[in-house]
C-alpha atoms as a PDB file:
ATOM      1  CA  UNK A   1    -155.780-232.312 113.197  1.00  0.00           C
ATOM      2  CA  UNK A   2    -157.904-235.401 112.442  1.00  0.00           C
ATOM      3  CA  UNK A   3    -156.315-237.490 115.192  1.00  0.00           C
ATOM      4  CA  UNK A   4    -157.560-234.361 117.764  1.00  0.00           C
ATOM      5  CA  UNK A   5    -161.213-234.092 116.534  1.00  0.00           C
ATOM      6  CA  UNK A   6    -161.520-238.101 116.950  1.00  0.00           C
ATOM      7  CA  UNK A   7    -160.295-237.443 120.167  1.00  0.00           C
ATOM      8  CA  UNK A   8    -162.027-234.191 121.779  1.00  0.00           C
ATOM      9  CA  UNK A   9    -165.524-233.471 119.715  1.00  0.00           C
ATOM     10  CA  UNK A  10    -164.954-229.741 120.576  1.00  0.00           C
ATOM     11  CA  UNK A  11    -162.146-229.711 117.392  1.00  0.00           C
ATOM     12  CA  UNK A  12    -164.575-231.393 114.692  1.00  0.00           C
ATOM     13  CA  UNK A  13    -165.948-228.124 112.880  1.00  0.00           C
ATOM     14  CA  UNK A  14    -162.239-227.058 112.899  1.00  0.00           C
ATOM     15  CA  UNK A  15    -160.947-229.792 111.317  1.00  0.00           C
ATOM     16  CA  UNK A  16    -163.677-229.884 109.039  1.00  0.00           C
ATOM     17  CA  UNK A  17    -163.039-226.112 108.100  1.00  0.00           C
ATOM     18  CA  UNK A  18    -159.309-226.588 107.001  1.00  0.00           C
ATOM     19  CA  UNK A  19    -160.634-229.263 104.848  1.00  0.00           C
ATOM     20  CA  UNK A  20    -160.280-228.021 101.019  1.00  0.00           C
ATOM     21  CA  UNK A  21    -163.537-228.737  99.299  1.00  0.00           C
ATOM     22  CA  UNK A  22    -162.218-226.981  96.012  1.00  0.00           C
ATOM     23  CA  UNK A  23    -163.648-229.436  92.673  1.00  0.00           C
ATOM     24  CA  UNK A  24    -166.726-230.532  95.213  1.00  0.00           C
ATOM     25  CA  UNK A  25    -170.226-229.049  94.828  1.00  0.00           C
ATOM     26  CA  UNK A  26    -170.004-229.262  98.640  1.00  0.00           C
ATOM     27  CA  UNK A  27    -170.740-225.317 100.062  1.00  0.00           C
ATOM     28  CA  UNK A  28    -169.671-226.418 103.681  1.00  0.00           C
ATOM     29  CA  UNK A  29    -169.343-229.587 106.257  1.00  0.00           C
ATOM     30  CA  UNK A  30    -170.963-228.792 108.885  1.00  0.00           C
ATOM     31  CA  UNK A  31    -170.255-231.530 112.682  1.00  0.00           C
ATOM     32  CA  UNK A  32    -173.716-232.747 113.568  1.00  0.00           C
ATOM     33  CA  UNK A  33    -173.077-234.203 117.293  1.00  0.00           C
ATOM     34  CA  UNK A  34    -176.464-236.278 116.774  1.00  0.00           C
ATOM     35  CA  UNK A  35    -176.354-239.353 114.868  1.00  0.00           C
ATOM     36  CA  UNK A  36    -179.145-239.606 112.139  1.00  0.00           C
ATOM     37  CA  UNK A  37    -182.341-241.292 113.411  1.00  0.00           C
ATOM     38  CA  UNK A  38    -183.006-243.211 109.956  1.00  0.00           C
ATOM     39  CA  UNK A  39    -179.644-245.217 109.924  1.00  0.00           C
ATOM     40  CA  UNK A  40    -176.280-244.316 112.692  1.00  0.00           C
ATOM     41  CA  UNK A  41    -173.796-246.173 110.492  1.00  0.00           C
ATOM     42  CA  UNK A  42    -173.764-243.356 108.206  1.00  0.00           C
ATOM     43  CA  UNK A  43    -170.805-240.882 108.847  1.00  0.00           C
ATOM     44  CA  UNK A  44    -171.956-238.110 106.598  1.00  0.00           C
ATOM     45  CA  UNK A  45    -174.829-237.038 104.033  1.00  0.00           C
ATOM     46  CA  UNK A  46    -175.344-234.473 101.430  1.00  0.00           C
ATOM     47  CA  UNK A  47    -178.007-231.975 101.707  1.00  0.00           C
ATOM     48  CA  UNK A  48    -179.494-229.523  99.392  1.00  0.00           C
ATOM     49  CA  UNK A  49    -180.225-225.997 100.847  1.00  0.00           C
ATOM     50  CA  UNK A  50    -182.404-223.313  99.429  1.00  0.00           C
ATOM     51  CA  UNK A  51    -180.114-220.552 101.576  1.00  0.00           C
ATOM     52  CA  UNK A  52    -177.260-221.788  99.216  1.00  0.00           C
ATOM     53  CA  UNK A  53    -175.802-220.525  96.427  1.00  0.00           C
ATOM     54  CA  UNK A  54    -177.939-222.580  93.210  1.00  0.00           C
ATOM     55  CA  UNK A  55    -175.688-225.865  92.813  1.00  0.00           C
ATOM     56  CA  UNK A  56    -173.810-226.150  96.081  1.00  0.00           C
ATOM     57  CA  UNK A  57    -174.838-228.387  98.818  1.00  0.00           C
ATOM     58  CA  UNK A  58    -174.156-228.952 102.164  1.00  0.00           C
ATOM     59  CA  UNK A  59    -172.778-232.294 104.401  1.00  0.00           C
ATOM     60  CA  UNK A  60    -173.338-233.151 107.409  1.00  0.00           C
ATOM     61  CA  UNK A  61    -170.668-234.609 109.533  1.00  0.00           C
ATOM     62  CA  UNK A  62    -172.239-237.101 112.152  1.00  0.00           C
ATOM     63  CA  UNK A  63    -169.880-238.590 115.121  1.00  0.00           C
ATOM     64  CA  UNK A  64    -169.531-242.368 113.366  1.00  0.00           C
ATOM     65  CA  UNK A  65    -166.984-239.956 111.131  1.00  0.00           C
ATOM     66  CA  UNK A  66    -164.682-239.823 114.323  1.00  0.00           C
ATOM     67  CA  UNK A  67    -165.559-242.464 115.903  1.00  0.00           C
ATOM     68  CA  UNK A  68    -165.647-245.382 114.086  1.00  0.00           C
ATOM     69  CA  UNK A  69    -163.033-247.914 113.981  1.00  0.00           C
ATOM     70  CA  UNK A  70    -162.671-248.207 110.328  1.00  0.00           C
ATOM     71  CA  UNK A  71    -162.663-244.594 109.787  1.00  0.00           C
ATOM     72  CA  UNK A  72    -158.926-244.681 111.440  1.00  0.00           C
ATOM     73  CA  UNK A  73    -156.499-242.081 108.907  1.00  0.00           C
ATOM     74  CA  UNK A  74    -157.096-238.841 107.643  1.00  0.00           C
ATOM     75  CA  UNK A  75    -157.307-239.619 103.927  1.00  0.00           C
ATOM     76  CA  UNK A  76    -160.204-242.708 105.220  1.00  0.00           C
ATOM     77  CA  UNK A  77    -161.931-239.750 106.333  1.00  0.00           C
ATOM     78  CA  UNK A  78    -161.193-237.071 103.323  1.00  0.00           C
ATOM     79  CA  UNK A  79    -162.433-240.510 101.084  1.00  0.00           C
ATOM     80  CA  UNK A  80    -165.706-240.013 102.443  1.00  0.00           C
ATOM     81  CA  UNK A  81    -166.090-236.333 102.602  1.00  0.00           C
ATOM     82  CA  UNK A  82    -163.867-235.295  99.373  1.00  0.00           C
ATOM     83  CA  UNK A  83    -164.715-238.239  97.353  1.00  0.00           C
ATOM     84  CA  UNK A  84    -168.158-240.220  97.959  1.00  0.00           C
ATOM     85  CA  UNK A  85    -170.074-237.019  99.490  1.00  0.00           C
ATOM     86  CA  UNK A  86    -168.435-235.053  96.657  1.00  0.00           C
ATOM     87  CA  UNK A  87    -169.759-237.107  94.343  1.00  0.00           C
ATOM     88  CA  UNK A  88    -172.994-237.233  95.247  1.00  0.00           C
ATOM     89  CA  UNK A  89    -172.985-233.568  95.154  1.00  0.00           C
ATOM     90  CA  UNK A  90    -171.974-233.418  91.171  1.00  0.00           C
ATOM     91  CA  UNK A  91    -174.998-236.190  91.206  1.00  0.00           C
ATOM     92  CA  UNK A  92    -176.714-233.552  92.810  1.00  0.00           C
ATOM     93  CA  UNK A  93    -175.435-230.479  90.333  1.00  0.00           C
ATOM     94  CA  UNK A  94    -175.446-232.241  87.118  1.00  0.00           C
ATOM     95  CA  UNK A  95    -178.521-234.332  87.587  1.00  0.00           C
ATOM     96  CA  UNK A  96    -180.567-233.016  90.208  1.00  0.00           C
ATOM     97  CA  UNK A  97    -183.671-235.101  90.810  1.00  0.00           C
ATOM     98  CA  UNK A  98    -183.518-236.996  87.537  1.00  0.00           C
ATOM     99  CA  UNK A  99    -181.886-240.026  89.652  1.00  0.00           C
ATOM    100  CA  UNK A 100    -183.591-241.143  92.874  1.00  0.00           C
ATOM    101  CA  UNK A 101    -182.939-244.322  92.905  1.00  0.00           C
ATOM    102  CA  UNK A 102    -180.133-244.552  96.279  1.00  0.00           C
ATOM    103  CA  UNK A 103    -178.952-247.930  94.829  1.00  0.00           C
ATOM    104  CA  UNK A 104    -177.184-246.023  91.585  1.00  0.00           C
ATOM    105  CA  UNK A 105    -176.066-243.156  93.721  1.00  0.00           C
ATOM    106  CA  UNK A 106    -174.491-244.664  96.058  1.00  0.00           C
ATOM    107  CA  UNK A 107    -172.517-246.828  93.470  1.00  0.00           C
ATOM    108  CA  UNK A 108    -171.510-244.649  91.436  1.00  0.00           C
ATOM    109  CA  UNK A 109    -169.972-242.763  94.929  1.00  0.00           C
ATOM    110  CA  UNK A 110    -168.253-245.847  96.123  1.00  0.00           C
ATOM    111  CA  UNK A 111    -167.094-246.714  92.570  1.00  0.00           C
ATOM    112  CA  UNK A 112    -165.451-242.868  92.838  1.00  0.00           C
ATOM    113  CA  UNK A 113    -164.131-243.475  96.005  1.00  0.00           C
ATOM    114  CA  UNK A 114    -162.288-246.565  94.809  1.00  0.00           C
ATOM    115  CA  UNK A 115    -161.025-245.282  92.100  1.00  0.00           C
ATOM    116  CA  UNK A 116    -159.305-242.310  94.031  1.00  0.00           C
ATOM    117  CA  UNK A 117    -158.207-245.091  96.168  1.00  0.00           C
ATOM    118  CA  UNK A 118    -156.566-247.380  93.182  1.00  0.00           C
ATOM    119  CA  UNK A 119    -154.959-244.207  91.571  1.00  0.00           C
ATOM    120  CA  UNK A 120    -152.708-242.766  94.551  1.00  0.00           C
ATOM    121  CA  UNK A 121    -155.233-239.822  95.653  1.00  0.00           C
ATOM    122  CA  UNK A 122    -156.042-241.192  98.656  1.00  0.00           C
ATOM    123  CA  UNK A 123    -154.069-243.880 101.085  1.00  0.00           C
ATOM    124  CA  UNK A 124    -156.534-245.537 103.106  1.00  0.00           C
ATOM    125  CA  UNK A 125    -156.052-247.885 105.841  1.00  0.00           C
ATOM    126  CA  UNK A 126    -156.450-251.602 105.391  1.00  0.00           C
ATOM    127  CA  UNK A 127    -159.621-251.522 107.568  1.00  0.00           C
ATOM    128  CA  UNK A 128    -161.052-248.370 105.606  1.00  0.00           C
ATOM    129  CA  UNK A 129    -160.498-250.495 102.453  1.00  0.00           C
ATOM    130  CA  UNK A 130    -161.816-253.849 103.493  1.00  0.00           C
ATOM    131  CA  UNK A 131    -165.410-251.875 104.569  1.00  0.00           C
ATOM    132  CA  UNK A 132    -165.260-249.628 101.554  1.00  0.00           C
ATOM    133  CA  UNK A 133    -164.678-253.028  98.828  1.00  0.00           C
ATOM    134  CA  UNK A 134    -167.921-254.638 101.236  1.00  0.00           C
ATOM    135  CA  UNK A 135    -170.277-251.675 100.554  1.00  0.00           C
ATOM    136  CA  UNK A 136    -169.259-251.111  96.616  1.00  0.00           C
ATOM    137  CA  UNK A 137    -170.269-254.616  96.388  1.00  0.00           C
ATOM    138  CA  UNK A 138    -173.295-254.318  98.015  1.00  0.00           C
ATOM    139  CA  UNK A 139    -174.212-251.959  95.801  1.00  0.00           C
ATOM    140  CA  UNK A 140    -172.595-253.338  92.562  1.00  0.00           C
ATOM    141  CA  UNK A 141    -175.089-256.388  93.194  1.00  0.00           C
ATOM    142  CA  UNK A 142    -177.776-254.359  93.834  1.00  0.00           C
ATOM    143  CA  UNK A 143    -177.471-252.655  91.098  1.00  0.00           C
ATOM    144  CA  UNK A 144    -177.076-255.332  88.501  1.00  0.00           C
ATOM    145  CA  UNK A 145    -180.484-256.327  89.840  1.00  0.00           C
ATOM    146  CA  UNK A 146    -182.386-253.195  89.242  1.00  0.00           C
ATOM    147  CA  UNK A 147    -184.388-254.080  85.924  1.00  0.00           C
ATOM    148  CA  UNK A 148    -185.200-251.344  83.252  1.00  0.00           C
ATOM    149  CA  UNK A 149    -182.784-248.991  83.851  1.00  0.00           C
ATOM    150  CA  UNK A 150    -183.437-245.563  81.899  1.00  0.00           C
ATOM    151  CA  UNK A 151    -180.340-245.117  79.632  1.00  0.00           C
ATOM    152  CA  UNK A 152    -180.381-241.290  81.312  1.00  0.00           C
ATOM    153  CA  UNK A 153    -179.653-243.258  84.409  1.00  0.00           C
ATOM    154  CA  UNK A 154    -177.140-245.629  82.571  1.00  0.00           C
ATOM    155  CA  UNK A 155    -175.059-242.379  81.321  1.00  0.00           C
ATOM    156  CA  UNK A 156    -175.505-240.467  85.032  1.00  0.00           C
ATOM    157  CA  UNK A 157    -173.827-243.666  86.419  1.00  0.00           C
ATOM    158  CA  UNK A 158    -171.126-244.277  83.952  1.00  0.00           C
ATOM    159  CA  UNK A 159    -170.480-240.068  84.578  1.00  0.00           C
ATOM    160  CA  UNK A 160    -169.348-240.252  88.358  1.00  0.00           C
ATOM    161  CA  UNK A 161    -167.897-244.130  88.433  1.00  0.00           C
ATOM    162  CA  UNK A 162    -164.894-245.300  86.469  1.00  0.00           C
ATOM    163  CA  UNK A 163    -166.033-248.676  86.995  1.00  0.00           C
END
């Protein structure tokens, strides 16, 4: 079903509704056929929604999902929505606003995603992997240079990433 949506846009919510989000915080994935104005690399976020029930959050699906040439398997795809967007929604449940800082977030959801990756959940393409390792250590540096880290950050961190 992945290999249709990436073909024919019209298929996109469908795939994305036989998608199991069971163990996520993620309500629903809902296709977004505009790309985000802030940044179009990003193939999905996760939203908080008054109109949901309290601790359940919603992602948005944007076409660089489909259509991106690193994004080529079904599992490179279920890493992003299952894995990094479901961990930032147990950020998002557990911790709420206590950690803003993107830099920690978004390490602690790539660090998820490759450990899914390095214990058999998911088999990625080579591609997938190559981008994913680039933007984990984006983020790995960027995060050893954030000074005075709050040991509440520190222990949110070490909660979602099992490096």
């Amino acid at each position: 079903m992945f290999q249709r949506a990436r073909e024919d846009e019209r298929f996109r919510q469908s795939h994305l509704d036989s998608i199991k989000l069971d163990g996520t915080y993620i309500h629903k994935a809902l296709y977004d056929g505009r790309s985000p104005r802030s940044e179009e690399r990003i193939p999905m976020e996760t939203k908080s929604n008054k109109f949901l029930p309290h601790g359940y959050f919603l992602t948005m699906v944007y076409p660089s999902s489909y259509e991106s040439s690193w994004i080529q398997r079904e599992d490179d795809f279920l890493s992003i929505l299952v894995d990094h967007e479901g961990a930032h929604s147990r950020q998002l449940h557990f911790l709420g606003n206590i950690i803003s800082n993107e830099t920690i977030l978004e390490y602690g959801a790539y660090g998820y995603q490759l450990y899914a990756i390095r214990n058999g959940i998911r088999e990625v393409s080579a591609e997938f992997l190559e981008e994913l390792e680039k933007r984990f250590e984006y983020y790995q540096t960027m995060h050893r240079n954030i000074c005075g880290l709050s040991n509440l950050a520190r222990a949110g961190l070490t909660k979602f990433s099992k490096y």
